[in-house]
Protein backbone atom coordinates (compact mmCIF):
# COMPACT_ATOMS: atom_id res chain seq x y z
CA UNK A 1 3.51 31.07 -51.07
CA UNK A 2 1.78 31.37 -47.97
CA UNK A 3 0.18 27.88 -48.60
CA UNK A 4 2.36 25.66 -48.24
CA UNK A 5 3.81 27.81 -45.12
CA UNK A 6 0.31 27.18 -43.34
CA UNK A 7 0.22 23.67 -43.89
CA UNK A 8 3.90 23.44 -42.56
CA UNK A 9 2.33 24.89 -39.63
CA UNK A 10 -0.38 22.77 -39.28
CA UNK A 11 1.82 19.80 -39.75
CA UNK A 12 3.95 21.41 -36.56
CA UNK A 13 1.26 21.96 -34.84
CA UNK A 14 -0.39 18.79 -34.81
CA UNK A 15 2.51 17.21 -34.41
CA UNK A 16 3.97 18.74 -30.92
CA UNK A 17 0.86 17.19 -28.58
CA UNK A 18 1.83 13.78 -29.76
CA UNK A 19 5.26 14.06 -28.46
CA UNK A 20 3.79 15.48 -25.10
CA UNK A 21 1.82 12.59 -24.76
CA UNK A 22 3.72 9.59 -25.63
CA UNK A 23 6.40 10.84 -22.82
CA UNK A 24 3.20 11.09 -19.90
CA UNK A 25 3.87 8.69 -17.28
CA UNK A 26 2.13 5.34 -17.81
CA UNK A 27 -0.30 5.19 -15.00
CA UNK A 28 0.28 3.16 -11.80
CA UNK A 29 -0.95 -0.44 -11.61
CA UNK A 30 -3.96 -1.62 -10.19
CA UNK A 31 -4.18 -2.86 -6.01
CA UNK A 32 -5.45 -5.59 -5.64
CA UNK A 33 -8.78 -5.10 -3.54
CA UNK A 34 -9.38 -7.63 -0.21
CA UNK A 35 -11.47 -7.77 2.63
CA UNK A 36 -10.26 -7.32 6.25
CA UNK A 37 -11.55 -10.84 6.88
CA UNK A 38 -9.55 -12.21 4.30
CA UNK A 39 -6.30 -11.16 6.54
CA UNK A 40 -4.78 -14.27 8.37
CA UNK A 41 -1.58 -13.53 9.52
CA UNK A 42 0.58 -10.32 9.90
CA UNK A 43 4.32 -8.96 10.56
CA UNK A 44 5.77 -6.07 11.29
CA UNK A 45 8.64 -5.81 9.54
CA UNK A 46 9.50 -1.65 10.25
CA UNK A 47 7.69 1.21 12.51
CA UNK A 48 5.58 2.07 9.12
CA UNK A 49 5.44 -1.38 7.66
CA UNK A 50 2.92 -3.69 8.13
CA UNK A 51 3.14 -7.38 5.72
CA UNK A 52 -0.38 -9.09 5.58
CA UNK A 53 -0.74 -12.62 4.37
CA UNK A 54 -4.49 -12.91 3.16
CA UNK A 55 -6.49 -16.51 2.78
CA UNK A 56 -5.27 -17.29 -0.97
CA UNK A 57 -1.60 -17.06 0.31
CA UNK A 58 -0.72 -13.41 -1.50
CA UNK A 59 0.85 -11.08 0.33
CA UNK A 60 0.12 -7.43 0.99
CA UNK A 61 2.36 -4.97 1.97
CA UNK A 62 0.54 -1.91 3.67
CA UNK A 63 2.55 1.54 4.28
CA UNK A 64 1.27 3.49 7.57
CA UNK A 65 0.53 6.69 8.21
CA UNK A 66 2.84 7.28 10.49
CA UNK A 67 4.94 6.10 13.34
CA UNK A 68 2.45 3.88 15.46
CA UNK A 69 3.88 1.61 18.51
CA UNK A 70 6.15 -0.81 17.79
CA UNK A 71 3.81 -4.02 17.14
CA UNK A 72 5.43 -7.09 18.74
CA UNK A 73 4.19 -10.41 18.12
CA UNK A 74 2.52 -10.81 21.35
CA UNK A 75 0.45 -8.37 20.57
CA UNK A 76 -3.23 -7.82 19.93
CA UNK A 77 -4.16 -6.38 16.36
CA UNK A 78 -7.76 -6.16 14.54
CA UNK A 79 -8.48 -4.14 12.05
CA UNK A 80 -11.20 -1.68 11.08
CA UNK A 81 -12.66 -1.50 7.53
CA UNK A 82 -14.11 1.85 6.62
CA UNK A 83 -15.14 0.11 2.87
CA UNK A 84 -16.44 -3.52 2.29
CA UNK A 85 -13.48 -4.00 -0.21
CA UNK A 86 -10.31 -2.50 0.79
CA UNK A 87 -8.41 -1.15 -2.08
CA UNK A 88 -6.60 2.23 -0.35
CA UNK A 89 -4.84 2.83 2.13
CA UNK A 90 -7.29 4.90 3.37
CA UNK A 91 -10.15 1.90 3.47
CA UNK A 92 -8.49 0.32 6.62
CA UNK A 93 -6.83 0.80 10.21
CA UNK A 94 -5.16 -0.98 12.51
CA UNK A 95 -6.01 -1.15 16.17
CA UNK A 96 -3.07 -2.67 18.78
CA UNK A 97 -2.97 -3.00 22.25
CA UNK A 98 -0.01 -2.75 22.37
CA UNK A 99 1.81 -4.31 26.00
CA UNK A 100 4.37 -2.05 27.11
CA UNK A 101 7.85 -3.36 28.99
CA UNK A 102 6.99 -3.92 32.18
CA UNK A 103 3.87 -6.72 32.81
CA UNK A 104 2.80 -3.91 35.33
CA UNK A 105 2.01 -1.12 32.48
CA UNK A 106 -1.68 -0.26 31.66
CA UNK A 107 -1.63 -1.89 27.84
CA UNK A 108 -2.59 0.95 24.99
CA UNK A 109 -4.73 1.07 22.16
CA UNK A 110 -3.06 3.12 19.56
CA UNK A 111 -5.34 3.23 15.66
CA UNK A 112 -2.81 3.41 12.58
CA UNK A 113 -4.27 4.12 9.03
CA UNK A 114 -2.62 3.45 5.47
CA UNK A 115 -1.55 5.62 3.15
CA UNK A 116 -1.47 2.51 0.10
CA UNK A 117 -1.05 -1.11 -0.31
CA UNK A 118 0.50 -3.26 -2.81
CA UNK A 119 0.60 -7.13 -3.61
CA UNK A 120 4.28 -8.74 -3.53
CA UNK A 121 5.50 -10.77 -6.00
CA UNK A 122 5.97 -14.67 -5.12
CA UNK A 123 9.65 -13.71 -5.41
CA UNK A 124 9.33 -10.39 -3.42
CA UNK A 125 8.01 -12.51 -0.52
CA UNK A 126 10.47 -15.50 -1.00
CA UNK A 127 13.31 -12.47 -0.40
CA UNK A 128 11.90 -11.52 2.72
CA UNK A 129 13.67 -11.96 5.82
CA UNK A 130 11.57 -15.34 8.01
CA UNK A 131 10.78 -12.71 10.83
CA UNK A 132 9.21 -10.39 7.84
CA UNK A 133 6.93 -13.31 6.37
CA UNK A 134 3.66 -13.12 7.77
């Protein structure tokens, strides 16, 4: 009698952890890794936004931080690499001089990190606005 009640229990029992884990969250996809001198052209679509078109065409979208300066395209980006392959947000900043209104204001340098990147689609950057199209 108490047989075939232990192997019920067993059965249960060895059962429940493969329910747990088929319903884990599949984990995230890859980034695709680049090199700060494999950036060619940039846009700043939003205050945290920042679109990157590297050498082979693909295009990176990069979340910052936080609010930095509104970046204009007159003005003066680089960026700094903290890694020789950047593949989180945390591998690279952004340093603007950023003009201000008036041609008489001092320009500032304000330094902007990442919190992640991701690679668009070819049909994620066909749907963006021209003026968000690096």
């Amino acid at each position: 009698m108490k047989l075939p009640f232990l192997l019920c229990l067993v059965a249960v029992a060895t059962a429940a952890p493969l329910g747990v884990a088929s319903s884990a969250p599949e984990p995230e996809a890859p980034t695709q890794c680049f090199g700060s001198e494999d950036i060619v052209n940039w846009t700043a679509p939003g205050k945290r936004t920042l679109n990157l078109r590297l050498r082979d065409g693909s295009v990176i979208q990069g979340v910052l931080r936080g609010p930095c300066p509104s970046f204009n395209t007159g003005d003066t980006i680089s960026f700094s690499a903290k890694a020789r392959r950047i593949c989180r947000g945390s591998d690279l900043q952004v340093i603007a001089e950023v003009s201000r209104v008036r041609h008489a204001d001092d320009t500032q340098v304000a330094a902007c990190g990442f919190t992640r990147f991701r690679k668009l689609s070819i049909e994620e950057v066909a749907a963006l606005p021209s003026q968000s199209r690096p």
